[in-house]
Protein backbone atom coordinates (compact mmCIF):
# COMPACT_ATOMS: atom_id res chain seq x y z
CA UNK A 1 109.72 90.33 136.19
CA UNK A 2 108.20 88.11 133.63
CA UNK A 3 109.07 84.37 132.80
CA UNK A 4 112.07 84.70 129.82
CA UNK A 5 109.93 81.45 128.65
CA UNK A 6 107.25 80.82 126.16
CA UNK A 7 106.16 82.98 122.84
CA UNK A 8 103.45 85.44 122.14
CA UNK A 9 102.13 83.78 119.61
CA UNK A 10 100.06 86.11 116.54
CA UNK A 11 97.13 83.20 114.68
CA UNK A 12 95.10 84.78 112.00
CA UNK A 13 91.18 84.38 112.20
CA UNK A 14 90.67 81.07 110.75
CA UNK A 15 94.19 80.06 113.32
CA UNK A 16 96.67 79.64 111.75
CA UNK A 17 100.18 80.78 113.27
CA UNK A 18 101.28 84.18 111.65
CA UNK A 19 103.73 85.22 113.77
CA UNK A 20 105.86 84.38 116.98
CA UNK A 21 107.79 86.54 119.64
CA UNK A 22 110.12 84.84 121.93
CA UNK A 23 110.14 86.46 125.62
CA UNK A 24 113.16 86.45 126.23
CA UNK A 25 113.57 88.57 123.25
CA UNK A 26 110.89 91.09 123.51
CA UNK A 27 112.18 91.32 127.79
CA UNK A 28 115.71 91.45 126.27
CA UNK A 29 115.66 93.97 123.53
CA UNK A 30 114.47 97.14 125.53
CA UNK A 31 110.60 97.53 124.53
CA UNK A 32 108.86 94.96 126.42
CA UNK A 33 105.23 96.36 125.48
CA UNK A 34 102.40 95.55 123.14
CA UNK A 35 103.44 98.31 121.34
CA UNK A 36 106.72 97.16 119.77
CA UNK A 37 104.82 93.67 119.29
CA UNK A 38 102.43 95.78 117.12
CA UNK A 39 104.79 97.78 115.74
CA UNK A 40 106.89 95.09 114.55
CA UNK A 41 103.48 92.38 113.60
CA UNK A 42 102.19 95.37 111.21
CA UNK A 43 105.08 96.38 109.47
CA UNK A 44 106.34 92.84 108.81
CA UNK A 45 103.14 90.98 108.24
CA UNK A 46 100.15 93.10 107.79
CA UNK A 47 98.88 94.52 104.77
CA UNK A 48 97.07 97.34 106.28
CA UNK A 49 93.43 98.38 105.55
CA UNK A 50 93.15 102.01 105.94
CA UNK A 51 89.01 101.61 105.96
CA UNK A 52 89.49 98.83 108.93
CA UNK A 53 92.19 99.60 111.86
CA UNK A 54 93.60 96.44 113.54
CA UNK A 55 94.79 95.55 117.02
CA UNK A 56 95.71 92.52 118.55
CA UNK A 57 93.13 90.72 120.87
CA UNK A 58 92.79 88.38 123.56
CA UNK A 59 90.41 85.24 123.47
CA UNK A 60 87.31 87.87 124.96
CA UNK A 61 88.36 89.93 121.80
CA UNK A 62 89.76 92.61 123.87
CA UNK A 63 92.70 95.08 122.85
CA UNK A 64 95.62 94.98 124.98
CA UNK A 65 96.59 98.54 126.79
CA UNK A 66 99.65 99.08 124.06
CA UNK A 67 101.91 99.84 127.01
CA UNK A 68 101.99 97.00 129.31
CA UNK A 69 104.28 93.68 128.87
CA UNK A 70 103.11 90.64 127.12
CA UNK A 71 102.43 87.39 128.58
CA UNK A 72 102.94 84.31 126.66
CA UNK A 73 99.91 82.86 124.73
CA UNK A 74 98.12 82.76 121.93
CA UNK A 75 96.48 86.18 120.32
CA UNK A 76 94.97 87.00 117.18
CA UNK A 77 94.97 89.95 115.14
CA UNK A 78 91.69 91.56 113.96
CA UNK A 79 90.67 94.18 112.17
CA UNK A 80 87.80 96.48 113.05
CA UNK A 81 84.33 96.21 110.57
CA UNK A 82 85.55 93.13 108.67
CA UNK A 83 83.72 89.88 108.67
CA UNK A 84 85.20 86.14 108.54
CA UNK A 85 83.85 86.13 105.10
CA UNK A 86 86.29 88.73 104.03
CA UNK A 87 89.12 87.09 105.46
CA UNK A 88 87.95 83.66 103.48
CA UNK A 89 89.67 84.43 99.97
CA UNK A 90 90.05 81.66 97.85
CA UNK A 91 93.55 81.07 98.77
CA UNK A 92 92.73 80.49 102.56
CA UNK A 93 89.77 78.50 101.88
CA UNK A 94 92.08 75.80 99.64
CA UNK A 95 94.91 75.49 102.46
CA UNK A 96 92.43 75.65 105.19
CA UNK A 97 90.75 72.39 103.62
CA UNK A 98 94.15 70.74 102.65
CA UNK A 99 95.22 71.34 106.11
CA UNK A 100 91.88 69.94 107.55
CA UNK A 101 92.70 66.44 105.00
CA UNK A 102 96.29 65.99 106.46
């Protein structure tokens, strides 16, 4: 059985946090797979490029099997045939070099 501690933990590509899952929620609530995770990270946080599919990675940039549990850690969501530059809107640039000056 897995630890009810720690958080999977969704960062974006430049890092920063975008989403967190408690274990002992995701072991609690009846769908303890990468699945609901996905499920759930899409429909509340994505906005979903038809052109460019997304899954969520590990640090090798591999895709987890959608039906095994999570571990705790930090992932990252990407989306397949888009560049950093696309993901480096104005917006994101500005807070990523406020947040660097803090």
């Amino acid at each position: 059985m897995a630890s009810l501690w720690g958080f999977v933990q969704i960062v974006s590509i430049p890092g920063t946090p975008t989403a967190s899952f408690p274990l002992s929620f995701l072991i609690s609530c009846g769908d303890n797979t990468w699945f609901y995770i996905h499920i759930l990270f899409v429909s509340l946080v994505v906005e979903v490029d038809s052109h460019h599919p997304g899954s969520i990675v590990n640090a090798e940039d591999l895709p987890f099997n959608l039906q095994d549990a999570p571990a705790a850690g930090s992932f990252r969501y990407v989306e397949q045939g888009k560049s950093v530059k696309e993901f480096l809107t104005p917006e994101i640039l500005y807070c990523l070099l406020n947040r660097q000056r803090q």
